[in-house]
C-alpha atoms as a PDB file:
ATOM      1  CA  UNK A   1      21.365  32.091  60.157  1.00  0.00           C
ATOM      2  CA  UNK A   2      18.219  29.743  60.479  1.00  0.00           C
ATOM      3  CA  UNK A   3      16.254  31.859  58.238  1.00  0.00           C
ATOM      4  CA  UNK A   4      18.657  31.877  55.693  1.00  0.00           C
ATOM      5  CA  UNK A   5      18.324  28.146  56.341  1.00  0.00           C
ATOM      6  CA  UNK A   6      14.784  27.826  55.955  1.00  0.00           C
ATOM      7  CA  UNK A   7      14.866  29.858  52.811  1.00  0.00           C
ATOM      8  CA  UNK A   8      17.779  28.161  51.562  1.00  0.00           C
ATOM      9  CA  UNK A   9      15.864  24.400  51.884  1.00  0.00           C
ATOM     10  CA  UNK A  10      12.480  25.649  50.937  1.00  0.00           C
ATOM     11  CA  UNK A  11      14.277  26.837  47.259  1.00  0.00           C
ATOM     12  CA  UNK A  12      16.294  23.352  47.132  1.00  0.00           C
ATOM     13  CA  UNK A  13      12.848  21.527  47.839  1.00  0.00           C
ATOM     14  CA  UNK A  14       9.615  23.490  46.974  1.00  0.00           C
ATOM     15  CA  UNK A  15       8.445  24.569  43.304  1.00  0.00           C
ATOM     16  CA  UNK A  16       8.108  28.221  43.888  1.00  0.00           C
ATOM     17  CA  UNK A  17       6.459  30.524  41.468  1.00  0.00           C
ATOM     18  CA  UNK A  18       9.245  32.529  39.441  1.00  0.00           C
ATOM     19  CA  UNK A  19       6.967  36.074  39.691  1.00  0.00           C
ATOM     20  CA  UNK A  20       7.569  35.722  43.512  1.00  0.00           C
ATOM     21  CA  UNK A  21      11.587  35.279  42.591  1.00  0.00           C
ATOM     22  CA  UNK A  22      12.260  38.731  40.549  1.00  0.00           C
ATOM     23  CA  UNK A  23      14.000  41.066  43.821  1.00  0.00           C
ATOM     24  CA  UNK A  24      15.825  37.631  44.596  1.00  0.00           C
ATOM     25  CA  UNK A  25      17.264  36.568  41.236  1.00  0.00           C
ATOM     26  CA  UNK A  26      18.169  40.535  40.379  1.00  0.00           C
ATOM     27  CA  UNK A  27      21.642  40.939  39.855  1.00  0.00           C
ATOM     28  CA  UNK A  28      24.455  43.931  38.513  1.00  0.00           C
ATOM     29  CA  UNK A  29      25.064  43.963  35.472  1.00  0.00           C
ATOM     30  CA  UNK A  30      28.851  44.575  34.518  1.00  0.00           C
ATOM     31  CA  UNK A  31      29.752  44.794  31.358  1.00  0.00           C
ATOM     32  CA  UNK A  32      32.721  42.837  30.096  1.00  0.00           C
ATOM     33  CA  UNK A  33      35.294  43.646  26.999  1.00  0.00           C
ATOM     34  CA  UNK A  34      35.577  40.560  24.570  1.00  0.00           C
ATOM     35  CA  UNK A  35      37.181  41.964  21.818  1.00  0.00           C
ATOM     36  CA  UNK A  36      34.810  42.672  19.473  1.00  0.00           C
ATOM     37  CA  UNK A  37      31.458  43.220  21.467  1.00  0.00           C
ATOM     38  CA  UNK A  38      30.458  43.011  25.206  1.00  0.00           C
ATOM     39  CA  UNK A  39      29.331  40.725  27.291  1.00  0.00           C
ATOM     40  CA  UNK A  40      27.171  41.489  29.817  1.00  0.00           C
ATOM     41  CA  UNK A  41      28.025  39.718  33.272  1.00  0.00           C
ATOM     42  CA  UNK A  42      25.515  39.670  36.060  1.00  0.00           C
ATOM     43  CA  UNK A  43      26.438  39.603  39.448  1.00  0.00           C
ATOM     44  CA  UNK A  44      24.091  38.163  41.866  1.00  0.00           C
ATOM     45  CA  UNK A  45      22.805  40.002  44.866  1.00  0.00           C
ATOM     46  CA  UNK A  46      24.666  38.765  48.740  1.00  0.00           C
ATOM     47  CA  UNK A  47      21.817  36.592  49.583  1.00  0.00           C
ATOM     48  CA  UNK A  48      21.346  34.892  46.898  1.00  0.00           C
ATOM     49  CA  UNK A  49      25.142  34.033  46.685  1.00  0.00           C
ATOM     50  CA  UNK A  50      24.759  32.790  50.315  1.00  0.00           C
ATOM     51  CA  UNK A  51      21.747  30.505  49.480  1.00  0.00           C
ATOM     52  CA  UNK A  52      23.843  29.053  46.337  1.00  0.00           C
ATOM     53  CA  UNK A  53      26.787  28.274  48.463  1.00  0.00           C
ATOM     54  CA  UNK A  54      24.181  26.989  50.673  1.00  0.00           C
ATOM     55  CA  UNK A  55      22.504  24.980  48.544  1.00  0.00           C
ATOM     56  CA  UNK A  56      26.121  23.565  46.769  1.00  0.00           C
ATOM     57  CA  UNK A  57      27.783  23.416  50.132  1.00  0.00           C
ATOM     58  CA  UNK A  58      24.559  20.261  50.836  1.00  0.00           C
ATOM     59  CA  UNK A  59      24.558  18.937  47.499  1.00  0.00           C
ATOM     60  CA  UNK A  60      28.377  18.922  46.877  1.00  0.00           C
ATOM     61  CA  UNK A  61      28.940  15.371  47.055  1.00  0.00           C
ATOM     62  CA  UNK A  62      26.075  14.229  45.127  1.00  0.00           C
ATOM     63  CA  UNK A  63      27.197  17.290  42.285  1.00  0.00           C
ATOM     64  CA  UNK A  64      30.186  15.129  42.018  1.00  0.00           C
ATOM     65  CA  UNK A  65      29.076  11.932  42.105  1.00  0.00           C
ATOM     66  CA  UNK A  66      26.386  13.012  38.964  1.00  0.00           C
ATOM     67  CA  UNK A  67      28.970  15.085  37.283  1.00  0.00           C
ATOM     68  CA  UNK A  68      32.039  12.132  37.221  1.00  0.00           C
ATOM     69  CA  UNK A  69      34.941  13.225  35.032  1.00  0.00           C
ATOM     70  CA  UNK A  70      33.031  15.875  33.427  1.00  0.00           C
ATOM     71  CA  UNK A  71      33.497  18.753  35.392  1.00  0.00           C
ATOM     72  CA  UNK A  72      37.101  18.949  35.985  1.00  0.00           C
ATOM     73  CA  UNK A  73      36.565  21.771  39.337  1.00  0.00           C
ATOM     74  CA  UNK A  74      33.532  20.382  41.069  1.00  0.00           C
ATOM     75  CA  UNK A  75      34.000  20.223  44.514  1.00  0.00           C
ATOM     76  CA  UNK A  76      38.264  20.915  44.374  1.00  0.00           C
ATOM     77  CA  UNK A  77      39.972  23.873  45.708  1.00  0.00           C
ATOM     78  CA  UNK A  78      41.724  25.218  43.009  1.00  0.00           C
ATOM     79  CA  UNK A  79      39.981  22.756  40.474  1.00  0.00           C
ATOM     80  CA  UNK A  80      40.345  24.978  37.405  1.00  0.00           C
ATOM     81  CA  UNK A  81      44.275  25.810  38.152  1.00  0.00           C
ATOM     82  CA  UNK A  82      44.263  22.286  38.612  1.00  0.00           C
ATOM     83  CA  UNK A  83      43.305  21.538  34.681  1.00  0.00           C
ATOM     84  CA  UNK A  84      45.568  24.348  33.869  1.00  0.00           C
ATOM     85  CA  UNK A  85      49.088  22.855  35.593  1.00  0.00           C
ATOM     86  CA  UNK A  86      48.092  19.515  33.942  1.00  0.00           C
ATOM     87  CA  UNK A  87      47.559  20.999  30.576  1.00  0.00           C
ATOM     88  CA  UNK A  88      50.933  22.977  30.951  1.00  0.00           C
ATOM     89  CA  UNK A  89      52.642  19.165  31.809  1.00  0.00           C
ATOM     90  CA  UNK A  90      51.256  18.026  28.921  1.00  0.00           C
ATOM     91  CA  UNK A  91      52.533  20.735  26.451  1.00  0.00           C
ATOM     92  CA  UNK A  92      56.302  20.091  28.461  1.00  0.00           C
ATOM     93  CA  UNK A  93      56.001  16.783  27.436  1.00  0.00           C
ATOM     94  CA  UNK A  94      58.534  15.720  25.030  1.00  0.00           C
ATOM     95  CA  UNK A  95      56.041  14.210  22.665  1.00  0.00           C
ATOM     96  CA  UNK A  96      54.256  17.186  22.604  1.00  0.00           C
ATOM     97  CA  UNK A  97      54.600  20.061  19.826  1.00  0.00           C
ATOM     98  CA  UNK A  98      51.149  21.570  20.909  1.00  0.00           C
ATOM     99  CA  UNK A  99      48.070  21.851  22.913  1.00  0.00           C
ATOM    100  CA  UNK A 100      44.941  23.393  21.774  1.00  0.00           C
ATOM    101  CA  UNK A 101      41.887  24.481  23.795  1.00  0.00           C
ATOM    102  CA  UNK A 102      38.652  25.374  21.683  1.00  0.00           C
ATOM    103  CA  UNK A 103      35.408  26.663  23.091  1.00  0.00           C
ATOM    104  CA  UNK A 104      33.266  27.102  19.835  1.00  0.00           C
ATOM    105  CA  UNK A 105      30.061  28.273  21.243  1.00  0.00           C
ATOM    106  CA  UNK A 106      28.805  29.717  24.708  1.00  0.00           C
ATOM    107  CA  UNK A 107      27.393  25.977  25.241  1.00  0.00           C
ATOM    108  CA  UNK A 108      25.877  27.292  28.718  1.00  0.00           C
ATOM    109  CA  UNK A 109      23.712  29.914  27.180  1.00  0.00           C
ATOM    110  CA  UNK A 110      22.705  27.403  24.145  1.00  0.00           C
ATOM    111  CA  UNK A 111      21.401  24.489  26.381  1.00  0.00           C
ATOM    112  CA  UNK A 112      17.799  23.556  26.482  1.00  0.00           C
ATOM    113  CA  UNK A 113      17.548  24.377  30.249  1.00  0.00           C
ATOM    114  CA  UNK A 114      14.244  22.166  30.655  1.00  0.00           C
ATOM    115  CA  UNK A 115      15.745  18.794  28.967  1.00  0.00           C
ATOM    116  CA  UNK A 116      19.057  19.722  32.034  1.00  0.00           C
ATOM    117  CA  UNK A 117      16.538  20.108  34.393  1.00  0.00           C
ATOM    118  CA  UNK A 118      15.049  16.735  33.955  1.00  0.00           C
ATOM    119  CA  UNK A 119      18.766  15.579  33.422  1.00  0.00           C
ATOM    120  CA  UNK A 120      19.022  16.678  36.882  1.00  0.00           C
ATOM    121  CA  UNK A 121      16.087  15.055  38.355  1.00  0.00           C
ATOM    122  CA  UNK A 122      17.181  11.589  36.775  1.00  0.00           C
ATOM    123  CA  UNK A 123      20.886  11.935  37.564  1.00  0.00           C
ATOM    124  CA  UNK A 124      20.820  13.503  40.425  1.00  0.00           C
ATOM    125  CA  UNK A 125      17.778  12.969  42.452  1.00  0.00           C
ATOM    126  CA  UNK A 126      19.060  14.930  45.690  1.00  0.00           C
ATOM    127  CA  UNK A 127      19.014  18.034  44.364  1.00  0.00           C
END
């Protein structure tokens, strides 16, 4: 448990060099229908889930804090079915005739991951 500890605040606080990173960031790759195509979805190795869980589990109230309205499951059980029951109120509504969800482009893959990480650093200072 303290190792995992140690490791798990060295990553949150120390730059590390990524070539030192490759056994710990490998993951499973499973490969996932989307009608046309496939999408491949890694799955990360056990201990680096448990130093991500680590690492949120510290930062969780900051995440939120940073994140606002934004993220509609940070930090709540059952966030996500959370958005869902409220979208399904809204579509019982009587002033409703629809609701429509769009996700245009895989926005995650897309972002410039430097110009989040200095987001981060600015925003969110803690982490």
């Amino acid at each position: 448990r303290e190792s995992i500890a140690r490791l798990s605040r060295k990553m949150a606080t120390e730059i590390l060099n990524p070539d030192t990173l490759d056994s710990f960031t490998a993951c499973k790759l499973i490969p996932l229908d989307k009608n046309p195509g496939i999408r491949p979805i890694g799955v990360g190795e056990l201990l680096r889930r448990v130093v991500g869980k680590t690492i949120s589990w510290a930062i969780k109230t900051d995440a939120m804090e940073a994140a606002g309205p934004l993220q509609v499951a940070a930090g709540i059980n059952s966030g996500a079915e959370g958005a869902i029951h409220a979208m399904r109120e809204m579509f019982s509504e009587d002033g409703s005739e629809a609701v429509i969800l769009i996700d245009a482009e895989n926005a995650f893959n897309s972002m410039n991951r430097s110009v989040a990480l200095h987001n981060i650093q600015i925003i969110c200072p803690e982490v």
